[in-house]
PDB file of N, CA and C in Angstrom:
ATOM      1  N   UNK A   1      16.368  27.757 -20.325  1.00  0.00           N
ATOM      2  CA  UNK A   1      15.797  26.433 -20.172  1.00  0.00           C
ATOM      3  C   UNK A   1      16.117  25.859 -18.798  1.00  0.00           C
ATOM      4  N   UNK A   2      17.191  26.257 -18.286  1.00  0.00           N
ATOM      5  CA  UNK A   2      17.658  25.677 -17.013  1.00  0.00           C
ATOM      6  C   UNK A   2      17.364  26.156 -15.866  1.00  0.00           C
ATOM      7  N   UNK A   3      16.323  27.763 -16.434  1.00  0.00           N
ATOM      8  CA  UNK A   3      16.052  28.081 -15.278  1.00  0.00           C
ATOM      9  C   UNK A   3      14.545  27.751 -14.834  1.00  0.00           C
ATOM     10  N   UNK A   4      13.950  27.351 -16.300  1.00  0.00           N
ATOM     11  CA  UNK A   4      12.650  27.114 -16.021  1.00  0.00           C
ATOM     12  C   UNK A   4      12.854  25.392 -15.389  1.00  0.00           C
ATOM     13  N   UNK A   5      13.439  24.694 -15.438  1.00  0.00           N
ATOM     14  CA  UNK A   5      13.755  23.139 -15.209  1.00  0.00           C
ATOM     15  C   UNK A   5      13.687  23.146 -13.791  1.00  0.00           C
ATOM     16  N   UNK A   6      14.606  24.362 -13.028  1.00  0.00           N
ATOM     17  CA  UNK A   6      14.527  24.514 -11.471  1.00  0.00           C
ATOM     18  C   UNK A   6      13.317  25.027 -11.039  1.00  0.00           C
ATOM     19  N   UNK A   7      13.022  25.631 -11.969  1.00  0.00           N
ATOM     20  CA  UNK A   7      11.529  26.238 -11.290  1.00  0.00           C
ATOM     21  C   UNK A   7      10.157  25.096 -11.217  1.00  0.00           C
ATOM     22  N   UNK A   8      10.311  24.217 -12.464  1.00  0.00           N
ATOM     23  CA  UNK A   8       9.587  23.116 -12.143  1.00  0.00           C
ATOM     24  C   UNK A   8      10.059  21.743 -11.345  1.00  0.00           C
ATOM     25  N   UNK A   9      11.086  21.879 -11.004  1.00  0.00           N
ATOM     26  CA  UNK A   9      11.922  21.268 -10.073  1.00  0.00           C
ATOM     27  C   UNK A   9      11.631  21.038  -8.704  1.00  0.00           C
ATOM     28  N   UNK A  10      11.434  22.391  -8.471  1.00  0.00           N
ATOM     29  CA  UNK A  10      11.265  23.317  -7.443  1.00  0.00           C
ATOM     30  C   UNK A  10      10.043  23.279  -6.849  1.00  0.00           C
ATOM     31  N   UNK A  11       8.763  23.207  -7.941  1.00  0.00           N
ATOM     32  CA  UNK A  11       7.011  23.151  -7.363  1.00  0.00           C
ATOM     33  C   UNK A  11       7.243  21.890  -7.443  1.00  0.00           C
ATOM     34  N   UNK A  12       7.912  20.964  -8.457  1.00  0.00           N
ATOM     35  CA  UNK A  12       7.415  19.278  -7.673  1.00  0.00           C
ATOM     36  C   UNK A  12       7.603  18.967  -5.865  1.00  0.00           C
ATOM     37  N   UNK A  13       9.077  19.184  -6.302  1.00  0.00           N
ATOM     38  CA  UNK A  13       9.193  19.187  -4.379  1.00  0.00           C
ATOM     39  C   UNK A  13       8.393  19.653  -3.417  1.00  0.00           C
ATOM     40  N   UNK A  14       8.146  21.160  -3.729  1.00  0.00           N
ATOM     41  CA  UNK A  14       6.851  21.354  -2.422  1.00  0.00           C
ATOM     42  C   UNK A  14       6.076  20.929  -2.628  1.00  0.00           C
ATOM     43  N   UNK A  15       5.511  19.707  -3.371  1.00  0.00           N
ATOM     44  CA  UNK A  15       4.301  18.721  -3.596  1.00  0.00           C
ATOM     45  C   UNK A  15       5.043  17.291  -2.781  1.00  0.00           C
ATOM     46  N   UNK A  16       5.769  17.277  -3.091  1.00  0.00           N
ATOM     47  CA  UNK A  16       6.229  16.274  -2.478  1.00  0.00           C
ATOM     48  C   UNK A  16       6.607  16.749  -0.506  1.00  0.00           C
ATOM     49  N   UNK A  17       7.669  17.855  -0.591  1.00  0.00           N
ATOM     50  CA  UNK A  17       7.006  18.079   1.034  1.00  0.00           C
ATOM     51  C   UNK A  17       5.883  17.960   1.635  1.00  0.00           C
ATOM     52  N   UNK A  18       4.970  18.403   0.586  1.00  0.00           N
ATOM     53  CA  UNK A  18       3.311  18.619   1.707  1.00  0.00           C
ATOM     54  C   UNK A  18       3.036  16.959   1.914  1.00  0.00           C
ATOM     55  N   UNK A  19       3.999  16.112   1.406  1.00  0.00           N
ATOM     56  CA  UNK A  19       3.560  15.002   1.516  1.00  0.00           C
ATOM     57  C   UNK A  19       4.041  14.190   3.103  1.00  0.00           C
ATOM     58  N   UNK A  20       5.460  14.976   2.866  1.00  0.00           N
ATOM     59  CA  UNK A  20       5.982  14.562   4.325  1.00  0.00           C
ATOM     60  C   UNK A  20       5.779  15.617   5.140  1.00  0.00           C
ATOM     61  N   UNK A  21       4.379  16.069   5.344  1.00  0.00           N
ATOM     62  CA  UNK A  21       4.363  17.056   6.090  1.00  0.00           C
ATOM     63  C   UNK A  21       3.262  16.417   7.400  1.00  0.00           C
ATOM     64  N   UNK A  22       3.392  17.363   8.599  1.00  0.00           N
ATOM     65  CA  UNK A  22       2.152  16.800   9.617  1.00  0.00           C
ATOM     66  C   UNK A  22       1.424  16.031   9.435  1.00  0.00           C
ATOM     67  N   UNK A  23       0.669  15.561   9.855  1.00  0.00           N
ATOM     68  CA  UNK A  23      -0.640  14.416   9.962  1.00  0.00           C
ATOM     69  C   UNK A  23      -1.520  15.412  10.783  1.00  0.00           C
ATOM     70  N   UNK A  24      -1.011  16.386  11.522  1.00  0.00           N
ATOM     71  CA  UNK A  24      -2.383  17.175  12.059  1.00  0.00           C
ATOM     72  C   UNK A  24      -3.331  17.984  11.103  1.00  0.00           C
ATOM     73  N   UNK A  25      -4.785  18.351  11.479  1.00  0.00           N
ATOM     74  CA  UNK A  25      -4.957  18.440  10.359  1.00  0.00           C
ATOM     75  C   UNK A  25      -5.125  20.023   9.755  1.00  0.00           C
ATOM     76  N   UNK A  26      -5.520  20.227   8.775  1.00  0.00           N
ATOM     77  CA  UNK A  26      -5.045  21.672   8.079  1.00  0.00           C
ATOM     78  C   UNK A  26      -5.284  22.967   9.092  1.00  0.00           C
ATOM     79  N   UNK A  27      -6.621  23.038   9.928  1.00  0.00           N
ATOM     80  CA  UNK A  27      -6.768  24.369  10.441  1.00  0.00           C
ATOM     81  C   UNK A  27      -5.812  24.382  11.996  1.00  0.00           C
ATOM     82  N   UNK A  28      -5.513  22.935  12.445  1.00  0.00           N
ATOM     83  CA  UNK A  28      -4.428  23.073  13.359  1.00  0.00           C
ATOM     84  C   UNK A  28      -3.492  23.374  13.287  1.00  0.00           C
ATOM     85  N   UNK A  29      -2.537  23.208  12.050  1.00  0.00           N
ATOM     86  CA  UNK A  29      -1.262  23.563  11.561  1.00  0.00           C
ATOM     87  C   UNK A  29      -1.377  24.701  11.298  1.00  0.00           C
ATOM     88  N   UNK A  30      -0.503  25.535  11.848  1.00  0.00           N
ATOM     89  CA  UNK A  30       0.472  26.843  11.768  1.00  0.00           C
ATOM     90  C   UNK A  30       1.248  27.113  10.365  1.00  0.00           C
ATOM     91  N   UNK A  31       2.149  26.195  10.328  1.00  0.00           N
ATOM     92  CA  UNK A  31       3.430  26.509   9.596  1.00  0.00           C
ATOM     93  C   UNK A  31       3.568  25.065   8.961  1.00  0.00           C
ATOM     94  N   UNK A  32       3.622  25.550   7.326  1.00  0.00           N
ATOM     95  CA  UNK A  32       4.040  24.314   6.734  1.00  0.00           C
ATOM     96  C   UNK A  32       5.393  23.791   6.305  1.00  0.00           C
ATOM     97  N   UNK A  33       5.422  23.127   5.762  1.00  0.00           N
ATOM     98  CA  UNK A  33       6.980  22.023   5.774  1.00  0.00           C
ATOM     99  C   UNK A  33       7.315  23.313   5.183  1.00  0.00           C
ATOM    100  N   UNK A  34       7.331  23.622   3.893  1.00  0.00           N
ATOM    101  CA  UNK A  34       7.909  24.460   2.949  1.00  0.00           C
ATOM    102  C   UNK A  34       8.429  26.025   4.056  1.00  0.00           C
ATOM    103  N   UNK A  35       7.731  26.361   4.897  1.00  0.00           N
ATOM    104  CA  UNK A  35       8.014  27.484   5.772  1.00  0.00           C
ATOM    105  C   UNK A  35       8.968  27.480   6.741  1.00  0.00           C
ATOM    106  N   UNK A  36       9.034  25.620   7.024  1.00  0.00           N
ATOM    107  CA  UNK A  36      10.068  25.157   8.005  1.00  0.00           C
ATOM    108  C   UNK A  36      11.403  25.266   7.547  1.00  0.00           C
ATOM    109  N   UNK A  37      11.245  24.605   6.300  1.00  0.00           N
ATOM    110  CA  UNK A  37      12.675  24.440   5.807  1.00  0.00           C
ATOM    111  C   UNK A  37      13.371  26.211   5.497  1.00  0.00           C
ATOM    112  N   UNK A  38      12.451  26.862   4.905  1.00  0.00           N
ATOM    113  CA  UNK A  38      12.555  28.390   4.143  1.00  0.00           C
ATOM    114  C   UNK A  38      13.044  29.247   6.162  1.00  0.00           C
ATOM    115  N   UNK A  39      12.558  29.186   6.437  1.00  0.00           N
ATOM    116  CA  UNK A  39      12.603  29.718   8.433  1.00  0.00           C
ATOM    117  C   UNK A  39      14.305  29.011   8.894  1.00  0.00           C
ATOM    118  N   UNK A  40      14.267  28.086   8.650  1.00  0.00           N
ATOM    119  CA  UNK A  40      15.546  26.952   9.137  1.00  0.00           C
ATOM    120  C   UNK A  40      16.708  27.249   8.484  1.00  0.00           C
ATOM    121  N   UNK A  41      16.108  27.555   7.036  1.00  0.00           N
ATOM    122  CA  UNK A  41      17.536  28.249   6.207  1.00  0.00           C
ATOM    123  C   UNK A  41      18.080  26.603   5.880  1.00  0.00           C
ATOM    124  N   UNK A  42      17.817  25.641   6.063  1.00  0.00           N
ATOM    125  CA  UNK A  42      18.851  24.536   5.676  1.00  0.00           C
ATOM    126  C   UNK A  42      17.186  23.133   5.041  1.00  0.00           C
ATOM    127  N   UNK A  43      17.349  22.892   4.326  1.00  0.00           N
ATOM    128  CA  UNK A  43      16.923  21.874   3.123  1.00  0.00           C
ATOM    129  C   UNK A  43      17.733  20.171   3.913  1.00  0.00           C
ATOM    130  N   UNK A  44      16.970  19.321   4.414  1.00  0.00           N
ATOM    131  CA  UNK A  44      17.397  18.003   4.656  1.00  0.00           C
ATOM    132  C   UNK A  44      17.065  16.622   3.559  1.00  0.00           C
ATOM    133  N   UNK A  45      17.496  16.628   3.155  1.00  0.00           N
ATOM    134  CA  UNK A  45      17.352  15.377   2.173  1.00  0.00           C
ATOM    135  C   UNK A  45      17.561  14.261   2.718  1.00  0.00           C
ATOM    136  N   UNK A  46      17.061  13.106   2.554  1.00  0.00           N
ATOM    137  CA  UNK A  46      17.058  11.479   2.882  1.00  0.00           C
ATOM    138  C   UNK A  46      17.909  10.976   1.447  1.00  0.00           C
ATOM    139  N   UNK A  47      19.079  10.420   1.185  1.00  0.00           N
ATOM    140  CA  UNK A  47      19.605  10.117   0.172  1.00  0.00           C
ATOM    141  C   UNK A  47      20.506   8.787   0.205  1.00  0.00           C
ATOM    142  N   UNK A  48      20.436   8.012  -0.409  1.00  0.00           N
ATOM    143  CA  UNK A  48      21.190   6.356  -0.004  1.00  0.00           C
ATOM    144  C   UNK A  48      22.586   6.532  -0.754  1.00  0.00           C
ATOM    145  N   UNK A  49      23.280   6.554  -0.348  1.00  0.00           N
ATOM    146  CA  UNK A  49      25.014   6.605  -0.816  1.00  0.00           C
ATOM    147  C   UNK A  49      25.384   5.836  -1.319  1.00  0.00           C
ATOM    148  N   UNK A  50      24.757   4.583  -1.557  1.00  0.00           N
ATOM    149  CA  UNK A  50      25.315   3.616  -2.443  1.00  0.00           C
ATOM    150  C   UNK A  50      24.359   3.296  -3.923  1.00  0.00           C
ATOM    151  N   UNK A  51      24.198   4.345  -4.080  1.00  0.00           N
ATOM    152  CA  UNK A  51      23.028   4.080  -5.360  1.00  0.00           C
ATOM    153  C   UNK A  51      23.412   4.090  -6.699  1.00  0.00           C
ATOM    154  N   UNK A  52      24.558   3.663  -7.478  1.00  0.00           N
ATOM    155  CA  UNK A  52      24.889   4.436  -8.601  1.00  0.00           C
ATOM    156  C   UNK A  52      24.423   4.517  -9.909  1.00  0.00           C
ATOM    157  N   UNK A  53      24.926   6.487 -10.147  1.00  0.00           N
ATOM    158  CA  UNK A  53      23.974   6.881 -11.344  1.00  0.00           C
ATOM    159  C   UNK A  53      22.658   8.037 -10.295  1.00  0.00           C
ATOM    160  N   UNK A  54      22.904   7.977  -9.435  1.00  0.00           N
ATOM    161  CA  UNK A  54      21.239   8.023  -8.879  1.00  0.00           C
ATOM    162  C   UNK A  54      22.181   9.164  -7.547  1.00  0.00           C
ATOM    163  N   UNK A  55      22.923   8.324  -6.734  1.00  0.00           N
ATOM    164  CA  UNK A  55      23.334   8.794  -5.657  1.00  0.00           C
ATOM    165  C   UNK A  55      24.647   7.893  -4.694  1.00  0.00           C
ATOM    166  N   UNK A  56      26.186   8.389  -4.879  1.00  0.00           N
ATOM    167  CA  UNK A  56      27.048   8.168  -4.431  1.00  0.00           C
ATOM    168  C   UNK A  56      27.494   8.842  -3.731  1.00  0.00           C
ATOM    169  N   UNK A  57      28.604   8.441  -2.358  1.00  0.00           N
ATOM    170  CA  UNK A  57      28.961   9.023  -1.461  1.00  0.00           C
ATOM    171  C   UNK A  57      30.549   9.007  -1.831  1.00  0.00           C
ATOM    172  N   UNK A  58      31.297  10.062  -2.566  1.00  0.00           N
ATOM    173  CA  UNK A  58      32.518   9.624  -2.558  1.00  0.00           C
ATOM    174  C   UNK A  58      33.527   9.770  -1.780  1.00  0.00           C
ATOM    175  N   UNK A  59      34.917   9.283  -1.961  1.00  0.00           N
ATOM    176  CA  UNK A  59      35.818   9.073  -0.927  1.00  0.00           C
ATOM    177  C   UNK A  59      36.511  10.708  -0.375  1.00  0.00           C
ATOM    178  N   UNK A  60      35.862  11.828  -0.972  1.00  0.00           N
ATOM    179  CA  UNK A  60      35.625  13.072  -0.460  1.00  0.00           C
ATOM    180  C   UNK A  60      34.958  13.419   0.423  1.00  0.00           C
ATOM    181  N   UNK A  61      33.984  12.675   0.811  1.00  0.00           N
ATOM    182  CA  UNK A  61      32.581  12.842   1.709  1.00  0.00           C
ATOM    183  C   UNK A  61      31.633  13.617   1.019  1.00  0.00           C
ATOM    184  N   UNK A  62      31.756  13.943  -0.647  1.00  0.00           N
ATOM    185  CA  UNK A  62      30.830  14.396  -1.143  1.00  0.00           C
ATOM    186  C   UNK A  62      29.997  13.808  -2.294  1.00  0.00           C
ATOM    187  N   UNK A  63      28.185  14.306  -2.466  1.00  0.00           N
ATOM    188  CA  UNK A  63      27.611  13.038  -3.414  1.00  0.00           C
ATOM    189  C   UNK A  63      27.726  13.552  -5.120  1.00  0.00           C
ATOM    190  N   UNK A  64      27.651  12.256  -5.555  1.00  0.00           N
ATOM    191  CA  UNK A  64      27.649  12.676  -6.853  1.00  0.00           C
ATOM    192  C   UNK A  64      26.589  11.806  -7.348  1.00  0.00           C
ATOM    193  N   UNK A  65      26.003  12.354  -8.648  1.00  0.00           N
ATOM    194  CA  UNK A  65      24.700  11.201  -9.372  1.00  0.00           C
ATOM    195  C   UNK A  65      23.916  12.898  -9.651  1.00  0.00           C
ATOM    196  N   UNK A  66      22.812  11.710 -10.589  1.00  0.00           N
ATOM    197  CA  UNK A  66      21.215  12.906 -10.461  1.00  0.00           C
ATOM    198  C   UNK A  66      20.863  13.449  -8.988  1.00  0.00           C
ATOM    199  N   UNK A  67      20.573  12.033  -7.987  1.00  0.00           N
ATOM    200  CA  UNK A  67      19.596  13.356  -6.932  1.00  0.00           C
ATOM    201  C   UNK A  67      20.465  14.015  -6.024  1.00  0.00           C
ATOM    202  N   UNK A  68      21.766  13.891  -6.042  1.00  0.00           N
ATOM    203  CA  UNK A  68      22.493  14.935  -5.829  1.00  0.00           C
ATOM    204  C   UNK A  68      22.973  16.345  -6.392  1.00  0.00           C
ATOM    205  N   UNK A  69      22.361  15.916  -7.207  1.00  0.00           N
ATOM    206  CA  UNK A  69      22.367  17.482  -8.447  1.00  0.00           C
ATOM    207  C   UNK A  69      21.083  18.228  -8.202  1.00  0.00           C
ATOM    208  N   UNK A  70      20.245  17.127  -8.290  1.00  0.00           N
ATOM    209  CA  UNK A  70      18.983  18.053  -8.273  1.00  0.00           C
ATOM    210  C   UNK A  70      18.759  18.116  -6.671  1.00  0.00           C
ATOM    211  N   UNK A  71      19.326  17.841  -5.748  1.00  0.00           N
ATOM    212  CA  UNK A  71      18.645  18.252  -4.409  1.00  0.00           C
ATOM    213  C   UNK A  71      19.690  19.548  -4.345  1.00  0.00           C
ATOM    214  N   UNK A  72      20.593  19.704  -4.544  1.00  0.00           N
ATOM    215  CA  UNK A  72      21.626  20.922  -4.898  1.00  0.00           C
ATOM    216  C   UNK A  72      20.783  21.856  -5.544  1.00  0.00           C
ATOM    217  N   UNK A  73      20.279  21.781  -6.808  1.00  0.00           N
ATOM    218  CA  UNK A  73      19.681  22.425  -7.576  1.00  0.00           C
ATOM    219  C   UNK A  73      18.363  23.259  -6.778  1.00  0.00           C
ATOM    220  N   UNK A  74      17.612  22.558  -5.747  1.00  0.00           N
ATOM    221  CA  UNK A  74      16.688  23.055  -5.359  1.00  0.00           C
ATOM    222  C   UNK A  74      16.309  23.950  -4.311  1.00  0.00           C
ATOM    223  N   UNK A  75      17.932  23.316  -3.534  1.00  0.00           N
ATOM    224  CA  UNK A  75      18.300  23.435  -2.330  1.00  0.00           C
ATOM    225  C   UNK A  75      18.821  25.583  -3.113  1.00  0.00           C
ATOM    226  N   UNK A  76      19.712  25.631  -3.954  1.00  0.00           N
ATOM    227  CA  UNK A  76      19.560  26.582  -4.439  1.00  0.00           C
ATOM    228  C   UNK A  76      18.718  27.602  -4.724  1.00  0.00           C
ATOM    229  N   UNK A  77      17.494  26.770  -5.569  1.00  0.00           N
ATOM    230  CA  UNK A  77      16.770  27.284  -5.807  1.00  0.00           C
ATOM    231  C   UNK A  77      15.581  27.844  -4.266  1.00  0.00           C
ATOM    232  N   UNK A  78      15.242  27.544  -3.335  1.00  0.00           N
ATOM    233  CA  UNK A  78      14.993  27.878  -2.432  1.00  0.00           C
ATOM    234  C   UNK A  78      15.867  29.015  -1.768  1.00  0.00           C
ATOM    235  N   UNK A  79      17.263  28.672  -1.772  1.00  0.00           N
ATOM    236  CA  UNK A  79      17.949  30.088  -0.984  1.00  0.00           C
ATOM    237  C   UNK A  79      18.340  29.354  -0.163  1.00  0.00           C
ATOM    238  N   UNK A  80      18.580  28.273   0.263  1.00  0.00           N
ATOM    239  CA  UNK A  80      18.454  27.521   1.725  1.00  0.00           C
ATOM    240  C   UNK A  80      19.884  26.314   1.721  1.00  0.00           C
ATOM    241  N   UNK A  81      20.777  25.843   2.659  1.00  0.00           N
ATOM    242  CA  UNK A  81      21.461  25.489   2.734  1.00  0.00           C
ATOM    243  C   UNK A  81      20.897  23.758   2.711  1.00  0.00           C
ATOM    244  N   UNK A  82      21.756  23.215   2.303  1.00  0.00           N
ATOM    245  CA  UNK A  82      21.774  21.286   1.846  1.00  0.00           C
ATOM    246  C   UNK A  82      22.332  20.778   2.914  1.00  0.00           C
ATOM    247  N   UNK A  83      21.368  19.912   3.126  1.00  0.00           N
ATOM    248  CA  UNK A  83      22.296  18.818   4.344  1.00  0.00           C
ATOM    249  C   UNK A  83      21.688  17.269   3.363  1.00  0.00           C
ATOM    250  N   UNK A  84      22.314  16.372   3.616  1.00  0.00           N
ATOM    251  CA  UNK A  84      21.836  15.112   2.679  1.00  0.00           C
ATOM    252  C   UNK A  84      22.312  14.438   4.483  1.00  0.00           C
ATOM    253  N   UNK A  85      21.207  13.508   4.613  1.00  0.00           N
ATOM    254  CA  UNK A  85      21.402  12.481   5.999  1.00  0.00           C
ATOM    255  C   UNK A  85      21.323  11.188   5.030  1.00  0.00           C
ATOM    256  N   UNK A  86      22.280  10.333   5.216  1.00  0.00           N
ATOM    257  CA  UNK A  86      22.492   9.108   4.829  1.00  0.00           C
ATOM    258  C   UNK A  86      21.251   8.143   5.378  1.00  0.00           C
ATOM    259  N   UNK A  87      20.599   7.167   4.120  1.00  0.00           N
ATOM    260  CA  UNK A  87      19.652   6.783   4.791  1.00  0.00           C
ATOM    261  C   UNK A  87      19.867   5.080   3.725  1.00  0.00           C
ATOM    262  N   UNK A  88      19.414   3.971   4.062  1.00  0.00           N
ATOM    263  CA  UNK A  88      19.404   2.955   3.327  1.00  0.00           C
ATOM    264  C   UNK A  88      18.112   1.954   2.475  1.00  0.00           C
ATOM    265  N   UNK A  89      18.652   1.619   1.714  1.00  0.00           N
ATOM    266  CA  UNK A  89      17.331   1.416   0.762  1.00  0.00           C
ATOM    267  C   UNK A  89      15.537   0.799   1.623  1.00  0.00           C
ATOM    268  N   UNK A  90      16.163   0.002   2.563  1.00  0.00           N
ATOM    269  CA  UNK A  90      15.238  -0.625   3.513  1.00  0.00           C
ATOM    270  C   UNK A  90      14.453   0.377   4.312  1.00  0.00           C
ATOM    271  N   UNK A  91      15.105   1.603   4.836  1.00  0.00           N
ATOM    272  CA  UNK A  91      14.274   2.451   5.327  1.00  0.00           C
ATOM    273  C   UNK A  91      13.886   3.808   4.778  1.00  0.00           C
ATOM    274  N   UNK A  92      14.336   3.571   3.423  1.00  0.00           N
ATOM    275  CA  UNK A  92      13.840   4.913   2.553  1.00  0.00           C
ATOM    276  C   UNK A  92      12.031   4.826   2.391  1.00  0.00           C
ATOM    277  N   UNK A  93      11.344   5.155   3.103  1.00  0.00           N
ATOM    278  CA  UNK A  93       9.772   5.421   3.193  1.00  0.00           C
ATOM    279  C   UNK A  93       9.427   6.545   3.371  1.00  0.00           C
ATOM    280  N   UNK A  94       8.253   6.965   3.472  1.00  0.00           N
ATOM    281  CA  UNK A  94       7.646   7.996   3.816  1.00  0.00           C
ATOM    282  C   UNK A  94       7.872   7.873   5.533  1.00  0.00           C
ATOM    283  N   UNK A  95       7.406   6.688   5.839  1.00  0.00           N
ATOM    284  CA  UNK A  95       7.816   6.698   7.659  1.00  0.00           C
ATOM    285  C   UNK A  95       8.903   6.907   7.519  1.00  0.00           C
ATOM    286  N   UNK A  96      10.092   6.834   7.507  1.00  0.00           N
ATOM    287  CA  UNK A  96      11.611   7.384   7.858  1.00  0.00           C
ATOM    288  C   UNK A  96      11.537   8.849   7.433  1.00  0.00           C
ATOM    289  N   UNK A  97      10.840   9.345   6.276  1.00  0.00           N
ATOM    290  CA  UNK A  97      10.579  10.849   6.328  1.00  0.00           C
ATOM    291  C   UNK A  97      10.050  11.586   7.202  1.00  0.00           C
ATOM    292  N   UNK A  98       8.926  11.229   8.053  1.00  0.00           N
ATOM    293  CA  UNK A  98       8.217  11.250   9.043  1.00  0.00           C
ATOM    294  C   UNK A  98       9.095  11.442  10.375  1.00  0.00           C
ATOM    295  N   UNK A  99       9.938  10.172  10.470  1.00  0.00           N
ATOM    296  CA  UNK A  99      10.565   9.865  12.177  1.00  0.00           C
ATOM    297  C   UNK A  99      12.040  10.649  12.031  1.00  0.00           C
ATOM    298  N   UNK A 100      12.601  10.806  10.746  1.00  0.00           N
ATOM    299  CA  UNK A 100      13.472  11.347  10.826  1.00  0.00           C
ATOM    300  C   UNK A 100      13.766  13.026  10.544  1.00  0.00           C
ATOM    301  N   UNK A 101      12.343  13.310  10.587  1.00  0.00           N
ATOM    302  CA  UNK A 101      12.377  14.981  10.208  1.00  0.00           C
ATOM    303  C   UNK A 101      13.142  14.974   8.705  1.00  0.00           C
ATOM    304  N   UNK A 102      13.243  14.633   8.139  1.00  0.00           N
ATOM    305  CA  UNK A 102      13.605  14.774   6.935  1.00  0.00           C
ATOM    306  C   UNK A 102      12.531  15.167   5.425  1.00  0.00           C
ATOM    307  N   UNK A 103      12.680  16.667   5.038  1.00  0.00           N
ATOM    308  CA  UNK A 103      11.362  16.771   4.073  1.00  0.00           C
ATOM    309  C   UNK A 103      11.282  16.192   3.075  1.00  0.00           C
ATOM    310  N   UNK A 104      12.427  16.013   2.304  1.00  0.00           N
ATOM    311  CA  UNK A 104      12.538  15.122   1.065  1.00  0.00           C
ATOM    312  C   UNK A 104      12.930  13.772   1.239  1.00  0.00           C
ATOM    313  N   UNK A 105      12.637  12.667   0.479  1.00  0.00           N
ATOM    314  CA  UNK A 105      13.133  11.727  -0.065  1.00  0.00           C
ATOM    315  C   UNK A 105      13.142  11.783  -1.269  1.00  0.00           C
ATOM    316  N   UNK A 106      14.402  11.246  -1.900  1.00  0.00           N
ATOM    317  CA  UNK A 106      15.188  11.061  -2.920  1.00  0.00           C
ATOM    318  C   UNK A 106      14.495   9.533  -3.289  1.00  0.00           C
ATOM    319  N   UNK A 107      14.245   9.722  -4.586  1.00  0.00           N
ATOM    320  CA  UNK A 107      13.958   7.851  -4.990  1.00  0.00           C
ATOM    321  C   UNK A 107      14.094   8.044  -7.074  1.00  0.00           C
TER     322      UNK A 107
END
């Protein structure tokens, strides 16, 4: 059960990358988000540290909550190393996904 959970885990997100992906349009683009991150070897998440239940930063420097599990979980499930960039509720958008190179947002 837990493995099918990552696997649908797993296709939401690259629905959600193609979302923070280019603005150029399809036959110009080369390489998509999902190829960037998979090529890069490392998974960037947008995640707010003060969220609790959801997403905490603890006095370890490490997160705990759901979308820290599941960006772990996916980040796994890809093969690819986790970075989480601290981001705050005001600029959690699709534009801060955009300006900050970041493929996921967490919400």
């Amino acid at each position: 059960m837990k493995k099918i959970l990552t696997i649908v885990l797993a296709l939401t997100m690259i629905l959600a990358l193609a979302a923070c992906g280019s603005t150029a349009s399809p036959a110009a683009e080369t390489t998509s988000t999902l190829d960037t991150v998979l090529s890069s070897g490392k998974l960037r998440v947008a995640i707010i540290p003060d969220n609790p239940g959801w997403s905490v930063l603890g006095s370890d420097n490490e997160y705990t909550g759901y979308d820290a599990d599941i960006a772990r979980s996916l980040a796994d499930a890809l093969g690819v190393k986790l970075e989480f960039v601290n981001t705050d509720a005001f600029s959690f958008s699709f534009t801060a996904c955009r300006l900050a190179s970041n493929p996921i947002l967490w919400s």
